[in-house]
PDB file of N, CA and C in Angstrom:
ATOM      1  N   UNK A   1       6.816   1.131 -18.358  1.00  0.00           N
ATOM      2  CA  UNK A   1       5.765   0.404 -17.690  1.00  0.00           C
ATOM      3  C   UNK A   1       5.653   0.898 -16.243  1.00  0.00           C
ATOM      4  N   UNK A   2       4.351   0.684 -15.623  1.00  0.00           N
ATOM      5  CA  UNK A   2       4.233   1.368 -14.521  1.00  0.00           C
ATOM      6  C   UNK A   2       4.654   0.341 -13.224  1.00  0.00           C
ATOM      7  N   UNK A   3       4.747   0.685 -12.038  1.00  0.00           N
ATOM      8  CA  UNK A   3       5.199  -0.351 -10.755  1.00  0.00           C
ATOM      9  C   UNK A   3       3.983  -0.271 -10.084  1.00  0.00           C
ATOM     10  N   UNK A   4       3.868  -0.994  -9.260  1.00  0.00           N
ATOM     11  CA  UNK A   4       2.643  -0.890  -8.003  1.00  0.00           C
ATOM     12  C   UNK A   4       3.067  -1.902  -6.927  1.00  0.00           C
ATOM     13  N   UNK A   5       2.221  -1.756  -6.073  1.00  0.00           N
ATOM     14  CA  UNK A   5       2.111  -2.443  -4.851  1.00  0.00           C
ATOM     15  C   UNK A   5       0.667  -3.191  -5.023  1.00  0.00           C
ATOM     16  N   UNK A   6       0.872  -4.190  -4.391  1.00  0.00           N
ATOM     17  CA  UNK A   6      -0.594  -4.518  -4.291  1.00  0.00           C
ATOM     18  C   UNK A   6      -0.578  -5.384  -2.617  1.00  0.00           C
ATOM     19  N   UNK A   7      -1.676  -4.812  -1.564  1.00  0.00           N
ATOM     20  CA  UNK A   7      -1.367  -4.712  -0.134  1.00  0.00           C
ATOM     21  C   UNK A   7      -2.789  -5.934  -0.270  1.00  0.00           C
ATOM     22  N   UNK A   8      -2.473  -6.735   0.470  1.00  0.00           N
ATOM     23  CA  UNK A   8      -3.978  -7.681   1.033  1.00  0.00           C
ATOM     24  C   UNK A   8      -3.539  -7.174   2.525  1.00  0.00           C
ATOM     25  N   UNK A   9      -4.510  -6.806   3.358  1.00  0.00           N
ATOM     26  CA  UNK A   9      -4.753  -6.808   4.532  1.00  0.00           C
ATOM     27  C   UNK A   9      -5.328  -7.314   5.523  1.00  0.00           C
ATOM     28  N   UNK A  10      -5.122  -7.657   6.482  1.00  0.00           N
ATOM     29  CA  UNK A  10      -6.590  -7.962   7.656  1.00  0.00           C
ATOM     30  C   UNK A  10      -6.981  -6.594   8.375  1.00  0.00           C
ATOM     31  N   UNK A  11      -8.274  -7.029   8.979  1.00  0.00           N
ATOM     32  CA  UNK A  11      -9.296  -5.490   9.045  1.00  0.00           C
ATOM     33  C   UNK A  11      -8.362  -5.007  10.720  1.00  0.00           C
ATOM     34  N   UNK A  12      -8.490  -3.629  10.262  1.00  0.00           N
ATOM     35  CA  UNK A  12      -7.592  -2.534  11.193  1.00  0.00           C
ATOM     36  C   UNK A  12      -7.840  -3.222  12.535  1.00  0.00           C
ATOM     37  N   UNK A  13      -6.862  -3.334  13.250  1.00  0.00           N
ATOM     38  CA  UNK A  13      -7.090  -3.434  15.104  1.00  0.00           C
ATOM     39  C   UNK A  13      -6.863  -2.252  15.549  1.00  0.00           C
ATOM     40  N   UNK A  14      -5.908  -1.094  15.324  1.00  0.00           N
ATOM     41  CA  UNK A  14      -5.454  -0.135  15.934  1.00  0.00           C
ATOM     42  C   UNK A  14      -5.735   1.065  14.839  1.00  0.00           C
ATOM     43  N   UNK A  15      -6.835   1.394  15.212  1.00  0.00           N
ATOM     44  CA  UNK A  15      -6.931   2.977  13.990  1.00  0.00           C
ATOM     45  C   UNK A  15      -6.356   4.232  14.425  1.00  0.00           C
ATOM     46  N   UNK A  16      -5.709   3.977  15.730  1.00  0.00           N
ATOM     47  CA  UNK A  16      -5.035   5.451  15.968  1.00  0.00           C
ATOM     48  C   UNK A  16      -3.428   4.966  15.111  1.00  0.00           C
ATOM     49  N   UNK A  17      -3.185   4.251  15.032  1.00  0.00           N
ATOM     50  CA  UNK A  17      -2.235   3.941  14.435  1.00  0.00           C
ATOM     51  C   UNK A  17      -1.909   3.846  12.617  1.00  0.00           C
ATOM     52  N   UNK A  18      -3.159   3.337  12.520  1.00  0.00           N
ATOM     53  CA  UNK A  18      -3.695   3.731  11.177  1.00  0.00           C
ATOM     54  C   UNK A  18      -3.625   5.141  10.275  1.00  0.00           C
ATOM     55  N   UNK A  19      -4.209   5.632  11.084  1.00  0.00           N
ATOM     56  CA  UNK A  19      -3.980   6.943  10.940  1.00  0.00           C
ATOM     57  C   UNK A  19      -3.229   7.622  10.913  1.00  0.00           C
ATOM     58  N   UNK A  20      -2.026   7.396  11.933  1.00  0.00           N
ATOM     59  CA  UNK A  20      -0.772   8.083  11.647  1.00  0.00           C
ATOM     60  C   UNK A  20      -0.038   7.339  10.674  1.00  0.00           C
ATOM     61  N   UNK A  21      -0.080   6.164  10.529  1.00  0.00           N
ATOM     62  CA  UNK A  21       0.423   6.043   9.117  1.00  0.00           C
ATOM     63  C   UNK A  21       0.097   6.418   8.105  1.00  0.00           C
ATOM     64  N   UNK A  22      -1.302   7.110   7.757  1.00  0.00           N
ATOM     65  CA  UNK A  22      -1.878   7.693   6.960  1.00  0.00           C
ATOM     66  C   UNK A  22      -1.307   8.849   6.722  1.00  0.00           C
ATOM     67  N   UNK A  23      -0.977   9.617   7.911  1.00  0.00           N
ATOM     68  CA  UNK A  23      -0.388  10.706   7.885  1.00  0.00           C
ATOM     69  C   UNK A  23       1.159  10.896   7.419  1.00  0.00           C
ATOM     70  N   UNK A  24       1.383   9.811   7.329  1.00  0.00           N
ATOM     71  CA  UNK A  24       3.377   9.231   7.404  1.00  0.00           C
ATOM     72  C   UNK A  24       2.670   9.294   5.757  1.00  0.00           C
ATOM     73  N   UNK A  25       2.108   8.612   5.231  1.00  0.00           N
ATOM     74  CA  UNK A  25       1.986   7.960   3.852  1.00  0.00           C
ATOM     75  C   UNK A  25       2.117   9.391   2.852  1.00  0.00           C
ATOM     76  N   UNK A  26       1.192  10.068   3.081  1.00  0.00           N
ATOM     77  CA  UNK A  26       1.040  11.090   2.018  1.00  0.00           C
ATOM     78  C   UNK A  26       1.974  11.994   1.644  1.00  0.00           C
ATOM     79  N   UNK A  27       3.094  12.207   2.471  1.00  0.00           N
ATOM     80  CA  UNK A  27       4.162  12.877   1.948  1.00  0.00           C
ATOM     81  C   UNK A  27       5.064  12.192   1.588  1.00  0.00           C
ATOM     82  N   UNK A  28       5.188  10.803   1.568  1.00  0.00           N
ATOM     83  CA  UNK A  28       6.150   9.670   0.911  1.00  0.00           C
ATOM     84  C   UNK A  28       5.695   9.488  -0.398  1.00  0.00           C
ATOM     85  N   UNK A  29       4.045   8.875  -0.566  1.00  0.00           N
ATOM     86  CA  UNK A  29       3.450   8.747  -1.744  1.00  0.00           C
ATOM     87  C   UNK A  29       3.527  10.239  -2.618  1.00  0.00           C
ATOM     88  N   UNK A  30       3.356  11.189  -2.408  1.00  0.00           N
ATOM     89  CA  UNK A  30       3.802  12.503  -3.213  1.00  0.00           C
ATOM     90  C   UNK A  30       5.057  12.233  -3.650  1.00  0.00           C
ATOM     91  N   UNK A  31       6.093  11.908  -2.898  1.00  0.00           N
ATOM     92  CA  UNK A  31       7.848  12.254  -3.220  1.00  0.00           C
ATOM     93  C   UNK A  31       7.749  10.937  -4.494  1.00  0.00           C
ATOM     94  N   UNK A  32       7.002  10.020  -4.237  1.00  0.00           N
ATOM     95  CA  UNK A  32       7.465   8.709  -5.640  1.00  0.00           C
ATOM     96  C   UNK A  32       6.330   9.049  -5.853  1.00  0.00           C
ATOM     97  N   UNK A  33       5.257   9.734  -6.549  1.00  0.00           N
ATOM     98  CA  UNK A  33       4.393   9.620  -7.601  1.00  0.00           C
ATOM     99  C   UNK A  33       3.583   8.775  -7.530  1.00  0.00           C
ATOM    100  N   UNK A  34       3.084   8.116  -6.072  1.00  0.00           N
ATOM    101  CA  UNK A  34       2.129   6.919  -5.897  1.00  0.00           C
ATOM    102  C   UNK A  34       0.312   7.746  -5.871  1.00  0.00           C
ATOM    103  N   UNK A  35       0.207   6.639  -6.515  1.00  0.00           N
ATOM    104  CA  UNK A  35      -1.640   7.348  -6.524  1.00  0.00           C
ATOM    105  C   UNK A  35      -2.279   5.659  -5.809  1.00  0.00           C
ATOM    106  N   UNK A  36      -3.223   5.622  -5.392  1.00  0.00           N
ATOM    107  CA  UNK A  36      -3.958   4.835  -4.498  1.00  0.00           C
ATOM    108  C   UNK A  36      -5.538   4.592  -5.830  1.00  0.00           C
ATOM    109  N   UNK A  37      -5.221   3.516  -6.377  1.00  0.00           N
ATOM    110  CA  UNK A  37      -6.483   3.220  -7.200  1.00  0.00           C
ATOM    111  C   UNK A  37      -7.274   2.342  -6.977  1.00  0.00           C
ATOM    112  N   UNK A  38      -8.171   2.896  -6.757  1.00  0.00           N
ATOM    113  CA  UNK A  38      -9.646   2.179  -6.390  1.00  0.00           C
ATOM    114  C   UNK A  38     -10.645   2.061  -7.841  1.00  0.00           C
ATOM    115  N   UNK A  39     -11.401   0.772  -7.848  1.00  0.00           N
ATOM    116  CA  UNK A  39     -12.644   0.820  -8.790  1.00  0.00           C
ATOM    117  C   UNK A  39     -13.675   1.339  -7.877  1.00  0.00           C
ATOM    118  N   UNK A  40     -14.951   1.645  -8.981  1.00  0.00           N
ATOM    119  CA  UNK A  40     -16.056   1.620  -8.526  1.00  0.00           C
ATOM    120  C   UNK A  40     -16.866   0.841  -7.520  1.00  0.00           C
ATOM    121  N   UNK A  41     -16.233   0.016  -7.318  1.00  0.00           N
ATOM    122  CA  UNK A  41     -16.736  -1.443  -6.170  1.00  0.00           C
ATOM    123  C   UNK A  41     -15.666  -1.710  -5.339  1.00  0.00           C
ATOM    124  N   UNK A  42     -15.265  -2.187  -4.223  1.00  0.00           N
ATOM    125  CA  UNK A  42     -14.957  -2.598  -3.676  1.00  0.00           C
ATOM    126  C   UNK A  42     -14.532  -4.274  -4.203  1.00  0.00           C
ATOM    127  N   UNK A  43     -13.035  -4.386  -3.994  1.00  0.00           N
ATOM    128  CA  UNK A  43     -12.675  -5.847  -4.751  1.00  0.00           C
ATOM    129  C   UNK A  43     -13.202  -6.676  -3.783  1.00  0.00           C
ATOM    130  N   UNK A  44     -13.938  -8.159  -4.616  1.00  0.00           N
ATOM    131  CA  UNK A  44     -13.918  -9.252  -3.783  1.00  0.00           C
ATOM    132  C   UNK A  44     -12.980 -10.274  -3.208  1.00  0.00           C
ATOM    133  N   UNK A  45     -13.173 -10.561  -2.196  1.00  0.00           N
ATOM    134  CA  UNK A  45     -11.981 -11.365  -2.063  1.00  0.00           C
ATOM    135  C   UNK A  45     -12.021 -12.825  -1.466  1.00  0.00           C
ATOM    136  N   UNK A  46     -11.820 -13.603  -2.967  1.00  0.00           N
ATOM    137  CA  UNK A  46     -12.721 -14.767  -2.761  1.00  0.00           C
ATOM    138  C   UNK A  46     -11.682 -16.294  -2.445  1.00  0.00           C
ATOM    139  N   UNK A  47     -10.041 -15.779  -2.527  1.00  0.00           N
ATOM    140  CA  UNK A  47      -9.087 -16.890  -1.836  1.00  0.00           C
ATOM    141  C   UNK A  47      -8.421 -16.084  -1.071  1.00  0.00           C
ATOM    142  N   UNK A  48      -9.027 -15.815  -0.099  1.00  0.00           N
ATOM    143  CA  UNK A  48      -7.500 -14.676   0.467  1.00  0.00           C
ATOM    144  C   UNK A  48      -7.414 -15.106   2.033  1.00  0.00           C
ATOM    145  N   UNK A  49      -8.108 -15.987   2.561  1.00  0.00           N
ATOM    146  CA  UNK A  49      -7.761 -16.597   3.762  1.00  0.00           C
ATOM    147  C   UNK A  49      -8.248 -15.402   4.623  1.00  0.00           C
ATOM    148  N   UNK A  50      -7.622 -14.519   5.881  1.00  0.00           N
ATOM    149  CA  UNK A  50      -8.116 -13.721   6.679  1.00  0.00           C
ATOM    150  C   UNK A  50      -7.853 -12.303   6.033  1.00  0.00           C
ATOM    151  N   UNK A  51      -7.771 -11.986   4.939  1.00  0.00           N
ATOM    152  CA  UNK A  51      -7.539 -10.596   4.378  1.00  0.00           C
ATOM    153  C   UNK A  51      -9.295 -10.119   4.064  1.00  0.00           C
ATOM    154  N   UNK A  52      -9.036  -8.805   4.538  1.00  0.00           N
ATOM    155  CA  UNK A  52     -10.335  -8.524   4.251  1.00  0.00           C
ATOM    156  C   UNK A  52     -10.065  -7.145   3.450  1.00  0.00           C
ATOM    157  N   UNK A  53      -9.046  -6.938   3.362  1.00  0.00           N
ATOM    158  CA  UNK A  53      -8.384  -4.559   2.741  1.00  0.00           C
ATOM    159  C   UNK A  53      -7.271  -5.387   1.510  1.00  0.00           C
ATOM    160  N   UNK A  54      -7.991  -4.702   0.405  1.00  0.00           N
ATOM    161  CA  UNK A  54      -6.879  -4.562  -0.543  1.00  0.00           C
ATOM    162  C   UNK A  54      -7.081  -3.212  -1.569  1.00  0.00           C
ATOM    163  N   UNK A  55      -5.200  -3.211  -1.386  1.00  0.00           N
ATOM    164  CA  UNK A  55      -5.025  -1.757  -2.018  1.00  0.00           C
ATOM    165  C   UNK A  55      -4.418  -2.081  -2.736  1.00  0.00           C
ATOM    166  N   UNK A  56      -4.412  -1.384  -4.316  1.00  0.00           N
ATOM    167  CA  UNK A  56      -3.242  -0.875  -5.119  1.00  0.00           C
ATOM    168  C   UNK A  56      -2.602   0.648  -5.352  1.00  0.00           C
ATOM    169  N   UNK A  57      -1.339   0.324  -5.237  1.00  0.00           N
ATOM    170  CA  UNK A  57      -0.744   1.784  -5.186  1.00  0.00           C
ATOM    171  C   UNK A  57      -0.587   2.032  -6.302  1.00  0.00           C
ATOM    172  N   UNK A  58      -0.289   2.969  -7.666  1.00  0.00           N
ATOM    173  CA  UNK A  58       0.491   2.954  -8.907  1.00  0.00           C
ATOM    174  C   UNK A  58       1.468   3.720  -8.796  1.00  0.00           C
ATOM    175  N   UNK A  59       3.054   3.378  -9.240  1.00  0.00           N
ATOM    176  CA  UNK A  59       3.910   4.101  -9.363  1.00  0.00           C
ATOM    177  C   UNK A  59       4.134   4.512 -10.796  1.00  0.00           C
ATOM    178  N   UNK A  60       4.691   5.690 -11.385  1.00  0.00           N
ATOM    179  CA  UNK A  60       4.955   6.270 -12.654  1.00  0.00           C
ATOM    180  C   UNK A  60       6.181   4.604 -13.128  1.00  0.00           C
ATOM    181  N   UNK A  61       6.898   3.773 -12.345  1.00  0.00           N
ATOM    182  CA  UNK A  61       7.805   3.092 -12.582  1.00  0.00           C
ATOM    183  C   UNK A  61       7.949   1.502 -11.628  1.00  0.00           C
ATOM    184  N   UNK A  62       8.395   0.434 -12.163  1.00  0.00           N
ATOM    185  CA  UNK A  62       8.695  -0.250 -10.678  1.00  0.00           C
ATOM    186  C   UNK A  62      10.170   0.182  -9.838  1.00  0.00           C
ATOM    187  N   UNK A  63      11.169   1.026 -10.422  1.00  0.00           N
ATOM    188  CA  UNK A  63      11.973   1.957 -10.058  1.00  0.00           C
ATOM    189  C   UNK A  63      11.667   2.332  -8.959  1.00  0.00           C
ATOM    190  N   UNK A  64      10.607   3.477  -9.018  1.00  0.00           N
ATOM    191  CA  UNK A  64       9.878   4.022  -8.558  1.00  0.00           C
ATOM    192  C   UNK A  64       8.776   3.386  -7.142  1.00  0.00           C
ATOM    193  N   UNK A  65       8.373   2.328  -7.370  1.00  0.00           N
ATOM    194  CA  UNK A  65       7.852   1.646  -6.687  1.00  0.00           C
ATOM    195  C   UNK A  65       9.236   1.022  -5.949  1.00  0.00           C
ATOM    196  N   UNK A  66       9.787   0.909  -6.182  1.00  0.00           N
ATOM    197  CA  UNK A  66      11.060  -0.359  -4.855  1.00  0.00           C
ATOM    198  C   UNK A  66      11.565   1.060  -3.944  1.00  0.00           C
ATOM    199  N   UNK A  67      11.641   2.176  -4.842  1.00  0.00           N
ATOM    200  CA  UNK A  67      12.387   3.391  -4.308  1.00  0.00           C
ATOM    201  C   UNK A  67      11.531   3.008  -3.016  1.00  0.00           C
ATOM    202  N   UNK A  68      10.723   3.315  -3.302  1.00  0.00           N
ATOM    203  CA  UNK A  68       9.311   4.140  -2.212  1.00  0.00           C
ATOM    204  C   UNK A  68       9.759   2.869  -0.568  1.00  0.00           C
ATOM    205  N   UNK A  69       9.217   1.528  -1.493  1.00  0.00           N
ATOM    206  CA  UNK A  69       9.638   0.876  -0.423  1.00  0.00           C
ATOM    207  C   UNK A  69      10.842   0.739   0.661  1.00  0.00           C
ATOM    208  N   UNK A  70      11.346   1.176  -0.040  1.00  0.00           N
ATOM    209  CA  UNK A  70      13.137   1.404   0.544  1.00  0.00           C
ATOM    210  C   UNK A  70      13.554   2.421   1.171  1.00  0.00           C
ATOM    211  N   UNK A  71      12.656   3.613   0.803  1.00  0.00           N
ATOM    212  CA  UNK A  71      13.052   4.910   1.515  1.00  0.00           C
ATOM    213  C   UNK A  71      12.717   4.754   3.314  1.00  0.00           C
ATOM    214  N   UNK A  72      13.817   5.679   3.479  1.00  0.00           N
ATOM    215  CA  UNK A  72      13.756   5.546   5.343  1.00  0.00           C
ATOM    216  C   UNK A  72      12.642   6.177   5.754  1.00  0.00           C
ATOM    217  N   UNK A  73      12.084   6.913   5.210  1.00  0.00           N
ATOM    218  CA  UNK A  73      10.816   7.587   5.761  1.00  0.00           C
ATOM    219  C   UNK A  73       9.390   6.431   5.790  1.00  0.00           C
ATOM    220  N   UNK A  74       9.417   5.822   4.291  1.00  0.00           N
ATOM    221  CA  UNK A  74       8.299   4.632   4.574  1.00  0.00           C
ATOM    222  C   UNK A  74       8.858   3.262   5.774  1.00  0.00           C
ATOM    223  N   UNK A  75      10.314   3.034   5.623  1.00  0.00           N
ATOM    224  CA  UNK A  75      10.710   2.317   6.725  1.00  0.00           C
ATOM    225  C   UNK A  75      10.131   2.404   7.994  1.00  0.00           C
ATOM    226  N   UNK A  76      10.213   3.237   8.575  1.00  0.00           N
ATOM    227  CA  UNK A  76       9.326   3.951   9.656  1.00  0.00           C
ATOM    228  C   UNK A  76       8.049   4.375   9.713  1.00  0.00           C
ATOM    229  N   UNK A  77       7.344   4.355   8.617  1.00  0.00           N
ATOM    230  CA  UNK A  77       5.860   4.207   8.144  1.00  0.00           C
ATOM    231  C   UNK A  77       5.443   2.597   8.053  1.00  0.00           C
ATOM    232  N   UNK A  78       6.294   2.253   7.652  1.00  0.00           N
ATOM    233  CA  UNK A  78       5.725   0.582   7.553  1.00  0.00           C
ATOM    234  C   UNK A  78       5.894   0.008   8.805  1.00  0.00           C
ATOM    235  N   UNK A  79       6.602   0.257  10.170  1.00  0.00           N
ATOM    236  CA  UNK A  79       6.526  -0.212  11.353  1.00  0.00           C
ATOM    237  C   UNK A  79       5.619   0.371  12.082  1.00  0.00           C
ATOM    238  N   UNK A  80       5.169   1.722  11.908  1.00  0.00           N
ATOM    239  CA  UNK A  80       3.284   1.721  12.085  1.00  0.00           C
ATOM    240  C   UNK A  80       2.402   0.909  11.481  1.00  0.00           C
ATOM    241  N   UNK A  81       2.454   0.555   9.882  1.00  0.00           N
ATOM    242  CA  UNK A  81       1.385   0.258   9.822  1.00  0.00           C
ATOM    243  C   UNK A  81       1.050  -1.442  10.381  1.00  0.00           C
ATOM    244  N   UNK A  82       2.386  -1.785  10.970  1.00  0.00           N
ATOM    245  CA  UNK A  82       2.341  -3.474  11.125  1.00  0.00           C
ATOM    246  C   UNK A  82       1.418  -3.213  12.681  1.00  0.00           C
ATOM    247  N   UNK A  83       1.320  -2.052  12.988  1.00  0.00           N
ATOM    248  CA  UNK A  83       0.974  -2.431  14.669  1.00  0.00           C
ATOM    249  C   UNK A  83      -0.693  -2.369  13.923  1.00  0.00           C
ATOM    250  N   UNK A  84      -0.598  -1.488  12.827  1.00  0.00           N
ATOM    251  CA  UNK A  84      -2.269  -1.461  12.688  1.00  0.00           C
ATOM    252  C   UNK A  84      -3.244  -2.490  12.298  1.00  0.00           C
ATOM    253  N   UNK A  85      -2.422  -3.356  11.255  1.00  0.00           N
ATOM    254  CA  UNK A  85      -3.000  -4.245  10.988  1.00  0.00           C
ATOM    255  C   UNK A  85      -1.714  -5.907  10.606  1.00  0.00           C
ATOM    256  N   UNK A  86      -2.557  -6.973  10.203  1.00  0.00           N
ATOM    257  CA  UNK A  86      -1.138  -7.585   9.464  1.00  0.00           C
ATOM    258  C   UNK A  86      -1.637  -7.378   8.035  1.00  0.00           C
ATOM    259  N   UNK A  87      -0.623  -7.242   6.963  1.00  0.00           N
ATOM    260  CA  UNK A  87      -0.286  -7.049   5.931  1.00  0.00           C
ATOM    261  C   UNK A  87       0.279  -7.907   4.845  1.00  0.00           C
ATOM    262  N   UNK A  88       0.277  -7.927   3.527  1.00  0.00           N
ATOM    263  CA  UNK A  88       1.277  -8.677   2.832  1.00  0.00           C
ATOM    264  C   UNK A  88       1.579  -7.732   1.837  1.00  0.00           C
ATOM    265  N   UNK A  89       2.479  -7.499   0.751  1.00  0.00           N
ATOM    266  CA  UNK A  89       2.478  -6.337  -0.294  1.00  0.00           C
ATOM    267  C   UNK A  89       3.520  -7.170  -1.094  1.00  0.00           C
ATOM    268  N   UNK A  90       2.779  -7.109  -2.003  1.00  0.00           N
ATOM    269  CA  UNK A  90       3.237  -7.293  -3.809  1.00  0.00           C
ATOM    270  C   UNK A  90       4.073  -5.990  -4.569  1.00  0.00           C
ATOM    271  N   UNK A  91       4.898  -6.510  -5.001  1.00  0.00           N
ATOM    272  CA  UNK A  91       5.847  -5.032  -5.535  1.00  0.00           C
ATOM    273  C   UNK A  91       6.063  -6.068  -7.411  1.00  0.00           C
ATOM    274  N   UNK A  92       5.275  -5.037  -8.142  1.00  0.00           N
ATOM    275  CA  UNK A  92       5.288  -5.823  -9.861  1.00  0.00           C
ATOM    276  C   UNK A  92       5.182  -4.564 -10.449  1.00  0.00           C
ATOM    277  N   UNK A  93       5.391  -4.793 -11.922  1.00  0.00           N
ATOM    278  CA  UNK A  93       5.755  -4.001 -12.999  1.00  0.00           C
ATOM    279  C   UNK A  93       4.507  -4.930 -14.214  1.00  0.00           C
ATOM    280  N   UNK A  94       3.712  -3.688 -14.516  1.00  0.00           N
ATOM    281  CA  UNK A  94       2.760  -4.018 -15.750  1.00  0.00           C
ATOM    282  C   UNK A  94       1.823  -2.972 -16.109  1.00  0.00           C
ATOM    283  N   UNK A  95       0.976  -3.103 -16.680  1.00  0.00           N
ATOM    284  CA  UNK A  95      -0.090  -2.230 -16.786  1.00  0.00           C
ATOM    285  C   UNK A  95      -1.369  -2.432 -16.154  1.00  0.00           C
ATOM    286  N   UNK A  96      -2.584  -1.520 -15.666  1.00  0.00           N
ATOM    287  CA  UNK A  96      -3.260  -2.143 -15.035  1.00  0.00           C
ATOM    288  C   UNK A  96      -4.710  -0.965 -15.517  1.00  0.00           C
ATOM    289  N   UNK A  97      -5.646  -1.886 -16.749  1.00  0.00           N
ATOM    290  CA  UNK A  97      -6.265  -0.688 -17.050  1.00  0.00           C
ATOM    291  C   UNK A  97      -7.429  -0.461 -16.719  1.00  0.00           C
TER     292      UNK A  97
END
């Protein structure tokens, strides 16, 4: 079964910061096999209090997914991305089709 993240966000304050976490992200998400899945639409978000950004990551595993979170390189990616925005992230195991 596959792992994921699932991120509710509030909308960016700091996009230079953003960005370098963007830049932090893509060679972490390569090393665990994370892909960033989007639908055709943009999700609504109709109880989410001040979240306005939601992402799902997919990992090949939830293994795989806790790895990612745990590794020292996203450690230090995830204390960028708190300056960029506030955040919450879901870490589950299922299918998602």
């Amino acid at each position: 079964m596959k792992g994921y993240w699932l991120i509710l966000g509030t909308d960016v304050t700091d996009p230079e910061a953003q960005a370098a976490y963007g830049r932090m992200w893509a060679p972490i998400a390569a090393r665990h096999g994370a892909v960033v899945r989007r639908g055709a639409e943009a999700p609504e978000m109709v109880e989410a209090l001040d979240k306005s950004r939601v992402l799902l990551i997919e990992f090949p595993s939830l293994a795989a997914a806790r790895a990612c979170y745990d590794d020292p390189d996203y450690v230090a990616a995830r204390a960028v991305a708190a300056t960029a925005a506030r955040r919450e992230l879901v870490i589950f195991e299922g299918t998602v089709a």
